[in-house]
C-alpha atoms as a PDB file:
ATOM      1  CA  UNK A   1     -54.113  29.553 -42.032  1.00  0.00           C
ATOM      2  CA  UNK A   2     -50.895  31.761 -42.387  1.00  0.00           C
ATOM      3  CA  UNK A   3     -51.346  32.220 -38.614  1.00  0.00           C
ATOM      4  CA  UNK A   4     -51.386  28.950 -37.718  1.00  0.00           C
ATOM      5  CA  UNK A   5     -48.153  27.877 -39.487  1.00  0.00           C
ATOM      6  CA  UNK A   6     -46.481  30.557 -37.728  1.00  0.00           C
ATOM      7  CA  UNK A   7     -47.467  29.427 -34.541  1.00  0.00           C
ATOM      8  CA  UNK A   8     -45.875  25.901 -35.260  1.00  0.00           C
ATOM      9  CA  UNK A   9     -43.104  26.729 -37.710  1.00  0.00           C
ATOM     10  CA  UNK A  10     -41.973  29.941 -35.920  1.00  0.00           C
ATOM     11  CA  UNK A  11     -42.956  32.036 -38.860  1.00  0.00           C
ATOM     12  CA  UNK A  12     -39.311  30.706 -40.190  1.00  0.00           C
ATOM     13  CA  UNK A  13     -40.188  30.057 -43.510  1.00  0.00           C
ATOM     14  CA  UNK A  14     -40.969  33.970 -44.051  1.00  0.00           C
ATOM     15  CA  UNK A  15     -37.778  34.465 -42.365  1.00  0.00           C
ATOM     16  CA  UNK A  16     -36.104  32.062 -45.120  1.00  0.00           C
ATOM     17  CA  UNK A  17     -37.921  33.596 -48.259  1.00  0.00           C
ATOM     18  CA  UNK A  18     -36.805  36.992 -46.953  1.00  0.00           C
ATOM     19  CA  UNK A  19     -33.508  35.601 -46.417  1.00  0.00           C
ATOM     20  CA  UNK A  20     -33.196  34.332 -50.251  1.00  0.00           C
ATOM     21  CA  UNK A  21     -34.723  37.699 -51.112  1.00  0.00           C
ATOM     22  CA  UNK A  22     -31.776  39.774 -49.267  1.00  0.00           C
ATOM     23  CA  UNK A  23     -29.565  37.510 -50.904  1.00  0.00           C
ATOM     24  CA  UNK A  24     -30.688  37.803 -54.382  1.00  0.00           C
ATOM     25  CA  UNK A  25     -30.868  42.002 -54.241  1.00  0.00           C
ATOM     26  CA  UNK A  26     -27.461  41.848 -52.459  1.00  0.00           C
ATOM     27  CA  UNK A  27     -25.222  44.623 -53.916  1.00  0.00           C
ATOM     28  CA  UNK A  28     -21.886  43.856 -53.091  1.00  0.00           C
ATOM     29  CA  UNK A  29     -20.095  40.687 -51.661  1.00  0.00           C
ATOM     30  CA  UNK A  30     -20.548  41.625 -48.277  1.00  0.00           C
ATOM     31  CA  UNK A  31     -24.086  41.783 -47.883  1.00  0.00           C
ATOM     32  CA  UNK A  32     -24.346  38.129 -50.260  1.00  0.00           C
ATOM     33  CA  UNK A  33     -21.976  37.008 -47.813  1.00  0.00           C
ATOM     34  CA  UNK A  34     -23.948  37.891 -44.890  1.00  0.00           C
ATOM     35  CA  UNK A  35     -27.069  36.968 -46.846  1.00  0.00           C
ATOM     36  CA  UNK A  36     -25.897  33.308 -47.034  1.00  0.00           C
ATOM     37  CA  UNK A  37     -24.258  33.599 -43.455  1.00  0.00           C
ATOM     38  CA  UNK A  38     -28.296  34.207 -42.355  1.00  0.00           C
ATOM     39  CA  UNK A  39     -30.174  31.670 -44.629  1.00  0.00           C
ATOM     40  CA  UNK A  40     -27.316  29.348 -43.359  1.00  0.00           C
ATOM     41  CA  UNK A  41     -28.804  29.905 -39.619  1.00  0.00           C
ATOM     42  CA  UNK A  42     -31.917  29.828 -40.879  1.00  0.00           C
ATOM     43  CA  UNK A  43     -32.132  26.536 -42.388  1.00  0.00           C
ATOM     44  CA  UNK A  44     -29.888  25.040 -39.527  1.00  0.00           C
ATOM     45  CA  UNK A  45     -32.645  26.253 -37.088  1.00  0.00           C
ATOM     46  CA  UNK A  46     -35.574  24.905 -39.339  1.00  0.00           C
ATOM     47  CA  UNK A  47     -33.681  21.246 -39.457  1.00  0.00           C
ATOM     48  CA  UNK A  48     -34.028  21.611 -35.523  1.00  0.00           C
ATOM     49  CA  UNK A  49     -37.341  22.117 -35.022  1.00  0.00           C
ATOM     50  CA  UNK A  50     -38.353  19.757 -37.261  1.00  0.00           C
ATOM     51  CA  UNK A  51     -36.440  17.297 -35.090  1.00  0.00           C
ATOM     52  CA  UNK A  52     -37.809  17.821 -33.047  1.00  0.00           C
ATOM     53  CA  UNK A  53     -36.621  21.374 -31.242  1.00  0.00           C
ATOM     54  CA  UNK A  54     -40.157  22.627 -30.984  1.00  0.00           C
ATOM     55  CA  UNK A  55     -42.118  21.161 -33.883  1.00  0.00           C
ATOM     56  CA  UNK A  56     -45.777  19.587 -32.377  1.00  0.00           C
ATOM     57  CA  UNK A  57     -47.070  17.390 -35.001  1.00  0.00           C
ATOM     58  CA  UNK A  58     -50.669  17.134 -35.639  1.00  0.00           C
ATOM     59  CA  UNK A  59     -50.909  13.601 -34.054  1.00  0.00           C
ATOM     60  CA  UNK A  60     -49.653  15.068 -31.310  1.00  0.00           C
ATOM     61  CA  UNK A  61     -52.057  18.132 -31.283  1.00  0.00           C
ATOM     62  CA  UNK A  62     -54.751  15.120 -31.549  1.00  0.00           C
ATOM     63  CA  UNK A  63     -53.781  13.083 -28.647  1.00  0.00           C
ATOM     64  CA  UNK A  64     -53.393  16.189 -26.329  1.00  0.00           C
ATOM     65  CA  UNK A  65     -56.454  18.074 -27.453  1.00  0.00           C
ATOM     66  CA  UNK A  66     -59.550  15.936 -25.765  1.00  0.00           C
ATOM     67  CA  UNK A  67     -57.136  16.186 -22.515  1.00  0.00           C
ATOM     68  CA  UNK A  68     -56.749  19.581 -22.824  1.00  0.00           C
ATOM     69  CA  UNK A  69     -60.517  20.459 -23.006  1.00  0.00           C
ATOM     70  CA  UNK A  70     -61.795  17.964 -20.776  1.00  0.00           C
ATOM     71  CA  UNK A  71     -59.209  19.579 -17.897  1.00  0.00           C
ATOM     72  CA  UNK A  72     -60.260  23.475 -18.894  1.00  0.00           C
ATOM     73  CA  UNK A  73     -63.570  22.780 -18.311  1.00  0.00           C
ATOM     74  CA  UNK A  74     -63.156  20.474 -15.341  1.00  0.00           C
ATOM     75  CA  UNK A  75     -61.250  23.538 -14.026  1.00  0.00           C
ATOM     76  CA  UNK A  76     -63.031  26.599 -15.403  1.00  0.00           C
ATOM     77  CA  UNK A  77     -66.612  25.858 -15.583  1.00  0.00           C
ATOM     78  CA  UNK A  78     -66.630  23.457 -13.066  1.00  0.00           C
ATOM     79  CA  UNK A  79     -64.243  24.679 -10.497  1.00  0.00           C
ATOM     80  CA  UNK A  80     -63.933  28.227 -10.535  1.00  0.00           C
ATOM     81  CA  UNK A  81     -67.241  28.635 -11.847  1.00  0.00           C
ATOM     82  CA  UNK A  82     -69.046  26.494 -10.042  1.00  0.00           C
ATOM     83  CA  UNK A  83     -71.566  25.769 -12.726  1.00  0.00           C
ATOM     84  CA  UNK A  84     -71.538  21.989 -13.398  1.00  0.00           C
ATOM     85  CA  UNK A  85     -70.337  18.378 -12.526  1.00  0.00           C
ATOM     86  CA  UNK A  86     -67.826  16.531 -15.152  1.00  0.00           C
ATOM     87  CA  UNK A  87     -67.522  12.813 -14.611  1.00  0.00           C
ATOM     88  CA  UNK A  88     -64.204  11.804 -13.889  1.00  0.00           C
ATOM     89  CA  UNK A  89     -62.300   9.764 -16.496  1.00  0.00           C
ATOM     90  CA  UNK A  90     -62.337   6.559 -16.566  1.00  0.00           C
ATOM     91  CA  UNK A  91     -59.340   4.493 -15.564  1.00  0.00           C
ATOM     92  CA  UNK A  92     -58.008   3.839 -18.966  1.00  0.00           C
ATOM     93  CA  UNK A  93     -58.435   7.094 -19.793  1.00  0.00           C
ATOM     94  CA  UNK A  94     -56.813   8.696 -16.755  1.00  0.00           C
ATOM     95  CA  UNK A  95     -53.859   6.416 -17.815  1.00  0.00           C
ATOM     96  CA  UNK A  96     -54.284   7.899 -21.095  1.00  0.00           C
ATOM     97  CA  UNK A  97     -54.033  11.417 -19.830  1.00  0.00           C
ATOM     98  CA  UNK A  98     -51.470  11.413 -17.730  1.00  0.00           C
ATOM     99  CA  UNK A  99     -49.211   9.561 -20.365  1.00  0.00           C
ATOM    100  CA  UNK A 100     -50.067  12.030 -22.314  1.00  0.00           C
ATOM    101  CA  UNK A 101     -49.159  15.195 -19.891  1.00  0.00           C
ATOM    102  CA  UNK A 102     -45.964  12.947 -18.791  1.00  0.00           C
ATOM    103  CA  UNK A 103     -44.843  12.297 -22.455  1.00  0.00           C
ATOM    104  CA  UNK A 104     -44.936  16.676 -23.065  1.00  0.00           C
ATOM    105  CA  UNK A 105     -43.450  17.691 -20.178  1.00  0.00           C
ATOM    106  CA  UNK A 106     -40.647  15.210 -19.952  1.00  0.00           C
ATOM    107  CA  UNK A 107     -39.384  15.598 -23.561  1.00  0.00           C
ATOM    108  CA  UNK A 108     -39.225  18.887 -23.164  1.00  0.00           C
ATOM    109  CA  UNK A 109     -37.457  18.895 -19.709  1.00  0.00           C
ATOM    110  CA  UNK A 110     -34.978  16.330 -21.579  1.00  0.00           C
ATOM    111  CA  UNK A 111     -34.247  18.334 -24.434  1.00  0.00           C
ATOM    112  CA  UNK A 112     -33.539  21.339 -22.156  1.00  0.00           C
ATOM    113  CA  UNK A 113     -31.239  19.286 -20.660  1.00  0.00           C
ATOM    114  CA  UNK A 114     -29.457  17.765 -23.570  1.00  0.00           C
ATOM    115  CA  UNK A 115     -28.876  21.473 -24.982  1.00  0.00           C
ATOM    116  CA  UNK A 116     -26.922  22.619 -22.051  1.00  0.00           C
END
């Protein structure tokens, strides 16, 4: 499980505890001041992704996921493979799907954007 909240979190809240550990064992005023200096980064950068910087919610994750699938094997198995026939989506569906694509790729394109 630890792996999968690093994969959508960044592995930032490690970076945090180890942060608050650093500044708890700091020795001099320096090092707590560079200690805070780094959880203050830290927790700016967390806020951001869960903004939506690079945070992929779970509804998300579900909306993309039958999409995702149904195009790797359309592509894989069927395609490069050659080993079976998918039946196209229906037109709803395809609707669906390329909402779906659309909505991913243009939010991040947008935030790209917005940050320069």
């Amino acid at each position: 499980m630890k792996w999968l909240l690093d994969f959508f979190g960044g592995g930032i809240a490690a970076e945090i505890r180890g942060a608050f550990q650093d500044r708890l064992n700091a020795q001099n005023d320096a090092a707590r001041i560079a200690a805070d200096e780094r959880l203050a980064f830290l927790q700016a950068r967390l806020a951001s992704q869960q903004m939506g910087g690079r945070w992929i919610t779970l509804i998300q994750i579900g909306f993309a996921l039958p999409f995702v699938l149904y195009n790797a094997k359309l592509i894989i198995w069927d395609k490069m493979l050659g080993m079976g026939i998918t039946d196209p989506l229906s037109p709803p569906l395809y609707d669906l799907q390329t909402t779906i694509i659309g909505f991913f790729f243009v939010t991040s394109t947008v935030r790209a954007v917005i940050r320069r």
